[in-house]
C-alpha atoms as a PDB file:
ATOM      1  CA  UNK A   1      81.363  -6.756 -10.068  1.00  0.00           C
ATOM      2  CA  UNK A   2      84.355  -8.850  -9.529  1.00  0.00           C
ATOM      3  CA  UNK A   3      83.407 -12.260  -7.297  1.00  0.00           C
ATOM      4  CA  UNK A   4      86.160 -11.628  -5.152  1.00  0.00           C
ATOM      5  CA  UNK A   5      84.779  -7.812  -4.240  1.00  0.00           C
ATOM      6  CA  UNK A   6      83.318  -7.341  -0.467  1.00  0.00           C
ATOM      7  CA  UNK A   7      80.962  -4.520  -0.684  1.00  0.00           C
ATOM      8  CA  UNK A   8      79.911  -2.560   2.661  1.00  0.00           C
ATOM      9  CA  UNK A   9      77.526  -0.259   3.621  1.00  0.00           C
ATOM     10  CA  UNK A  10      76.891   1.747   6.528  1.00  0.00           C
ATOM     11  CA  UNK A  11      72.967   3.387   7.506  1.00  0.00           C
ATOM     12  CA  UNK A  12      72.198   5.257  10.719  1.00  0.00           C
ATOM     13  CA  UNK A  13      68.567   3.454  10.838  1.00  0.00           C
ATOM     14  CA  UNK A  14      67.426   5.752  13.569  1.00  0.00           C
ATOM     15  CA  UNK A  15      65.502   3.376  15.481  1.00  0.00           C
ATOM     16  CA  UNK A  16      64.602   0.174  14.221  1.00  0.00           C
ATOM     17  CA  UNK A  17      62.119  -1.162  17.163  1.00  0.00           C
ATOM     18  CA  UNK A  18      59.013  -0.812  14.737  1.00  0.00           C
ATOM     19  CA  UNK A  19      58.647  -3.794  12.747  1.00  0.00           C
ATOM     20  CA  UNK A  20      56.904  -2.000   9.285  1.00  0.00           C
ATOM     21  CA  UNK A  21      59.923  -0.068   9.019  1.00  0.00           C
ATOM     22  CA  UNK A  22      62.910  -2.730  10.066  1.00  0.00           C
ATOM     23  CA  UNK A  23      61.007  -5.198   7.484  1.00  0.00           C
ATOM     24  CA  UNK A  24      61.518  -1.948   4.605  1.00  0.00           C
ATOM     25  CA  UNK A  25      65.003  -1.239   5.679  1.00  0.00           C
ATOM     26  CA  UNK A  26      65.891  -5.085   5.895  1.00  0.00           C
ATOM     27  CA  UNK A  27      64.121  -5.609   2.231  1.00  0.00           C
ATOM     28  CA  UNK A  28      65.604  -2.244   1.085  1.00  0.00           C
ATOM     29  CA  UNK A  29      68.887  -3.044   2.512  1.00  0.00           C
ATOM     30  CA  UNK A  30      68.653  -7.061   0.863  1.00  0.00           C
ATOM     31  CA  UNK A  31      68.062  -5.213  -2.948  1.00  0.00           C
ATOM     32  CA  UNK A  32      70.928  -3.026  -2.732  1.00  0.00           C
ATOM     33  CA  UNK A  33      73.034  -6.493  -2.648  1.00  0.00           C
ATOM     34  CA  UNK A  34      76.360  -5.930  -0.496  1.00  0.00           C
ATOM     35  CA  UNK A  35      78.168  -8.209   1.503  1.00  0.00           C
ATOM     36  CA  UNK A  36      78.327  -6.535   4.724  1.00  0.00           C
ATOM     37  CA  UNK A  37      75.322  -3.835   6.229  1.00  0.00           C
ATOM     38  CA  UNK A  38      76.539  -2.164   9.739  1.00  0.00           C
ATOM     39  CA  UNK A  39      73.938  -0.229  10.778  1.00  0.00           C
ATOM     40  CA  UNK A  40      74.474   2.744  13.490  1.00  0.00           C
ATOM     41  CA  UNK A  41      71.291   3.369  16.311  1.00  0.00           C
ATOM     42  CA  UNK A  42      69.142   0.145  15.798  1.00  0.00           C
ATOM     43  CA  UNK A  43      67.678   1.023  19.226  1.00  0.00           C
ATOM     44  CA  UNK A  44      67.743  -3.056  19.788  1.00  0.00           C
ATOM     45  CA  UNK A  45      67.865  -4.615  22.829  1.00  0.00           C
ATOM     46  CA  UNK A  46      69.070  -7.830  24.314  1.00  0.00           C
ATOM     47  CA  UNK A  47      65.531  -9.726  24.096  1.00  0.00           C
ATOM     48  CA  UNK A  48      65.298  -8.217  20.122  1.00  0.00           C
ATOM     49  CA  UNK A  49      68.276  -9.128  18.414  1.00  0.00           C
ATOM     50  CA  UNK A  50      67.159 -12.777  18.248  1.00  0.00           C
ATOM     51  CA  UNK A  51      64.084 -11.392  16.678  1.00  0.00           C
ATOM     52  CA  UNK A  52      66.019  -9.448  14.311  1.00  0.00           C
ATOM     53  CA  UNK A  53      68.696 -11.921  13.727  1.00  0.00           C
ATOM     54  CA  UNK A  54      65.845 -14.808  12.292  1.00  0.00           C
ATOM     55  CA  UNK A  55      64.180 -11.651  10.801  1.00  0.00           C
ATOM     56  CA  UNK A  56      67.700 -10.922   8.723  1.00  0.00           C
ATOM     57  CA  UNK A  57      67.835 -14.423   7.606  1.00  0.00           C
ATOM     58  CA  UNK A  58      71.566 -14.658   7.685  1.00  0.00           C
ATOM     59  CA  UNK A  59      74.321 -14.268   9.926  1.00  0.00           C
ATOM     60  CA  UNK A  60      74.172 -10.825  12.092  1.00  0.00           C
ATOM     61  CA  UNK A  61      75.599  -9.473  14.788  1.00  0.00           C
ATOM     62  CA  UNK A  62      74.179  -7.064  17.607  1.00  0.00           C
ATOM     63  CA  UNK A  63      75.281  -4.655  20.217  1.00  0.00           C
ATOM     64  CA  UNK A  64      72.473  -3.767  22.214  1.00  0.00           C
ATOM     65  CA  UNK A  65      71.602  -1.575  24.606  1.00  0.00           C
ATOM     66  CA  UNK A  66      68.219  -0.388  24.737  1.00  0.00           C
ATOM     67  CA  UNK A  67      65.017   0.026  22.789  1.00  0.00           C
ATOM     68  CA  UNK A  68      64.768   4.236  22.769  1.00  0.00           C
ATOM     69  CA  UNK A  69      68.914   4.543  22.164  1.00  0.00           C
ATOM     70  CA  UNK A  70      72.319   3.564  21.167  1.00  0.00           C
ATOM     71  CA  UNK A  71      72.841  -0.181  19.351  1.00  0.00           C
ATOM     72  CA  UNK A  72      74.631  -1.327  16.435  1.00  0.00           C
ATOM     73  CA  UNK A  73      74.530  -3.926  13.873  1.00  0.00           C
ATOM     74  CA  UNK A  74      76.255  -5.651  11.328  1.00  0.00           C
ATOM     75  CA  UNK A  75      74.440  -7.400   9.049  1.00  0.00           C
ATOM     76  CA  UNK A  76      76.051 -10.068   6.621  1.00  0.00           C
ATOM     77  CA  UNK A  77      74.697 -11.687   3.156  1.00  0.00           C
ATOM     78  CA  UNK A  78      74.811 -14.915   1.882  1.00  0.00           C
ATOM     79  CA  UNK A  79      76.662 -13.720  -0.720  1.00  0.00           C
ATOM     80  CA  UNK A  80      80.718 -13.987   0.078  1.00  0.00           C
ATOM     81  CA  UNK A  81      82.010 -17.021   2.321  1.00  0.00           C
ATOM     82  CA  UNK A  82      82.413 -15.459   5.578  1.00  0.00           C
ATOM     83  CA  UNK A  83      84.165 -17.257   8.584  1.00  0.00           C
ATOM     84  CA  UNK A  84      84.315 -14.911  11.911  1.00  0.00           C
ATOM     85  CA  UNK A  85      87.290 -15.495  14.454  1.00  0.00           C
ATOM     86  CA  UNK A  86      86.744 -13.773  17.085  1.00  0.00           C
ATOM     87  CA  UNK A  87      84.537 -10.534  18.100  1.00  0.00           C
ATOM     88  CA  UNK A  88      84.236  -7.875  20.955  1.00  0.00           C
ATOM     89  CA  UNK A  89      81.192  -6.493  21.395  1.00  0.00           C
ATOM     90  CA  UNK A  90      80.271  -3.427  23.697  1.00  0.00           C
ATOM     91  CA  UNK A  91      78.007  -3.522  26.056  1.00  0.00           C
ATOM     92  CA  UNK A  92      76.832  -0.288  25.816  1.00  0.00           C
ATOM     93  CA  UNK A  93      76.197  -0.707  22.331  1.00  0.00           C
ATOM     94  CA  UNK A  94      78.092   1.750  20.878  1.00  0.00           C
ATOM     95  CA  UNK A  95      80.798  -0.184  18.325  1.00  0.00           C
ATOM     96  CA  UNK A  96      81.579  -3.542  17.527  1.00  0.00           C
ATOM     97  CA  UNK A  97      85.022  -5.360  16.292  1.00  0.00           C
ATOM     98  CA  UNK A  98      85.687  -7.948  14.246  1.00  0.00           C
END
């Protein structure tokens, strides 16, 4: 793969609250190797995402909502240089911009 090739994937986790399975899907998600994982209902709240965020290891973003619905994330690895500008975020944690 070309060095200058961003690679993204997209995963409807279907909940993501139990820590067994967002460990698999974070290791699973960390072999496939892209640059950029959004993931579609993370059920994550406000009080998780700084759990999951330290539990991703690199730079992530979250739109939360609740534990039992809704929330998305996008997930970033270490391997592209990535500088954000500016972001909207929903609060009902249905989509994301970048």
């Amino acid at each position: 793969m070309d060095s200058n090739t961003i690679t993204v994937a997209s995963l409807n986790v279907q909940g993501n609250g139990n820590s067994n399975k967002r460990r698999q899907t974070f290791n699973w998600l960390r072999s496939k190797n892209y640059s950029i994982y959004m993931l579609q209902e993370a059920h994550s709240s406000e009080e998780t995402s700084h759990l999951w965020a330290s539990e991703w290891g690199y730079k992530s973003l979250f739109s939360s909502f609740s534990s039992n619905k809704a929330g998305v994330s996008i997930l970033f690895n270490k391997n592209f240089n990535l500088q954000i500008m500016k972001t909207y975020i929903d609060k009902s944690g249905r989509y994301m911009g970048l």
